[in-house]
Protein backbone atom coordinates (compact mmCIF):
# COMPACT_ATOMS: atom_id res chain seq x y z
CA UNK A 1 0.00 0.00 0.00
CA UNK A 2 1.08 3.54 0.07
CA UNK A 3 1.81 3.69 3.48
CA UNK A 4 4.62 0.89 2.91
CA UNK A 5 6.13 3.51 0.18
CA UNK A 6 5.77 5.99 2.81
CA UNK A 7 7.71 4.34 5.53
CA UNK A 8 10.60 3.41 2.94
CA UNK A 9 10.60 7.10 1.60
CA UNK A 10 11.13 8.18 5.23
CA UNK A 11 7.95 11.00 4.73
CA UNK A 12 5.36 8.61 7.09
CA UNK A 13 3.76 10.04 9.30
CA UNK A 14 3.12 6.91 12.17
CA UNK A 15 -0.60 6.84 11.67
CA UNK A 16 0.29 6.10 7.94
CA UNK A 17 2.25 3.55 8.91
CA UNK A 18 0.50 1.69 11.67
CA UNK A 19 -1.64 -0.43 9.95
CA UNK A 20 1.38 -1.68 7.37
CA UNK A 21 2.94 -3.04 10.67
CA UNK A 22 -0.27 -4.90 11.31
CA UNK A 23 -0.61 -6.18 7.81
CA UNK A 24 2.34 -7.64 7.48
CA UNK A 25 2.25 -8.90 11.85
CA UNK A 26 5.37 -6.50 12.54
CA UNK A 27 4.57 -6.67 16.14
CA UNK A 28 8.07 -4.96 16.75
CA UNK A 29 7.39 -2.13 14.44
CA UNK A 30 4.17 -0.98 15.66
CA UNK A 31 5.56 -1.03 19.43
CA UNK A 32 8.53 1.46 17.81
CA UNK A 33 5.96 3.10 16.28
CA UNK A 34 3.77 4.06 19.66
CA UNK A 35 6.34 4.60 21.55
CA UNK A 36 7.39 7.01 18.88
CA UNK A 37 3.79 8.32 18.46
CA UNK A 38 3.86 8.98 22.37
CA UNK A 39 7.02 10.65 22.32
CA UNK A 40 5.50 13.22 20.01
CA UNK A 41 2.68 13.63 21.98
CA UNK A 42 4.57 14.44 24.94
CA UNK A 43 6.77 16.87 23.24
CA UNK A 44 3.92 18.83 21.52
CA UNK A 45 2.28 18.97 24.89
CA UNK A 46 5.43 20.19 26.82
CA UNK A 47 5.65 22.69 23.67
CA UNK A 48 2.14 23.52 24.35
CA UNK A 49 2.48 24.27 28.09
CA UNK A 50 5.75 26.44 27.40
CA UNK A 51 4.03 28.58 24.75
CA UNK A 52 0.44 29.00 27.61
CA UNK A 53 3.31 30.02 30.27
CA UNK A 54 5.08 32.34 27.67
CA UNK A 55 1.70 33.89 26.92
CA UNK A 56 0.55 34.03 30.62
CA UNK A 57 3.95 36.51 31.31
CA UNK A 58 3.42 38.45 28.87
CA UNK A 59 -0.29 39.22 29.65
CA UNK A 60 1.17 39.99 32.85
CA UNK A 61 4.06 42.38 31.48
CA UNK A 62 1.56 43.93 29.52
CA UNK A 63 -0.89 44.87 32.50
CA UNK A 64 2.44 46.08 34.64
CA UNK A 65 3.23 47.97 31.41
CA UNK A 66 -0.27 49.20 31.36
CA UNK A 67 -0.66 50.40 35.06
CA UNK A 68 3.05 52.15 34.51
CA UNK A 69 1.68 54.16 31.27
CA UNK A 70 -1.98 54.70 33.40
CA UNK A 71 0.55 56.58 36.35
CA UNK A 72 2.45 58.51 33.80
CA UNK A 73 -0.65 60.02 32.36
CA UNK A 74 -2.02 60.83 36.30
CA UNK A 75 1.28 62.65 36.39
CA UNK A 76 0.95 64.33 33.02
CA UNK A 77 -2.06 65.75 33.98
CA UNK A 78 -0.96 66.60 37.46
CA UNK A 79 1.82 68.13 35.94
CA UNK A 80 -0.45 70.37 33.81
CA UNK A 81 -2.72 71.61 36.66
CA UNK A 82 -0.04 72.40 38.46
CA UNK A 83 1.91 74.50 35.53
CA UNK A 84 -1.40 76.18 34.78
CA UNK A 85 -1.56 77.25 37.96
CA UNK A 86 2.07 78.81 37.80
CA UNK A 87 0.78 80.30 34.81
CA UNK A 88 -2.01 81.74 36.25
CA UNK A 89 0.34 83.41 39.05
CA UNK A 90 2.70 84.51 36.37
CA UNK A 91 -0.18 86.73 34.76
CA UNK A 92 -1.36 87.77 38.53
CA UNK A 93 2.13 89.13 38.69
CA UNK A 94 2.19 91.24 35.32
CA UNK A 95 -1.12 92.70 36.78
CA UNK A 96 0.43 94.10 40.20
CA UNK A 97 3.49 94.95 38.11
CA UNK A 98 1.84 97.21 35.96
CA UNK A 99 -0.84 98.00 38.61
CA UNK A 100 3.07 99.16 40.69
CA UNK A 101 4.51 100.95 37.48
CA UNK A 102 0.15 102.62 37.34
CA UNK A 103 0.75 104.02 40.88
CA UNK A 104 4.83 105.14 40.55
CA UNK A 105 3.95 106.95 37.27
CA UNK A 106 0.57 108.64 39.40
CA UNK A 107 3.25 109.41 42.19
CA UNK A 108 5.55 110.56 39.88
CA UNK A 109 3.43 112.90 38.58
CA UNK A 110 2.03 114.64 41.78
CA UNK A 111 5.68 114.88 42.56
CA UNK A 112 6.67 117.19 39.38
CA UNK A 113 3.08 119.07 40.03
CA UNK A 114 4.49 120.41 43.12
């Protein structure tokens, strides 16, 4: 059958060539062949479990990367408040500066009047 070409060619995959062992009573062959089979098994699952735990940390990186980025931008706007506020005392402090320069140039004045 094709599955006997298979397992000469060396491209079988062991389902393929499970029931040539049994055809021809290769008792020896099929136990190679489970064992094999098994063998994959256990490796895809152990592949398996390595990617979940892989994924799992990086969820987790991700959130801690999140919550980092979430404090920033508290901060940012923390940040702005406060510099608005500086702002806002920078302007109140042109206004009694000129309001001071008002009242010097009003003294001033009544100074050269007398």
């Amino acid at each position: 059958g094709s599955g006997y070409r298979h397992l000469i060619l060396g491209d079988a995959k062991v389902d393929d060539v499970l029931p040539v062992a049994d055809y021809f009573g290769l008792g020896d062959l099929r136990e190679m062949l489970e064992s094999h089979k098994e063998k994959e098994e256990e490796e895809k699952s152990k592949m398996i479990c390595c990617i979940e735990e892989s994924v799992e940390k990086l969820e987790e990186v991700l959130q801690h990367i999140e919550c980092e980025v979430n404090t920033i931008n508290e901060k940012l706007e923390e940040f702005k408040i406060e510099m608005s506020s500086v702002s806002t005392g920078m302007d109140d402090l042109w206004r009694i500066k000129c309001e001071l320069s008002n009242i010097s140039g009003i003294l001033g004045n009544q100074q050269s009047k007398r």
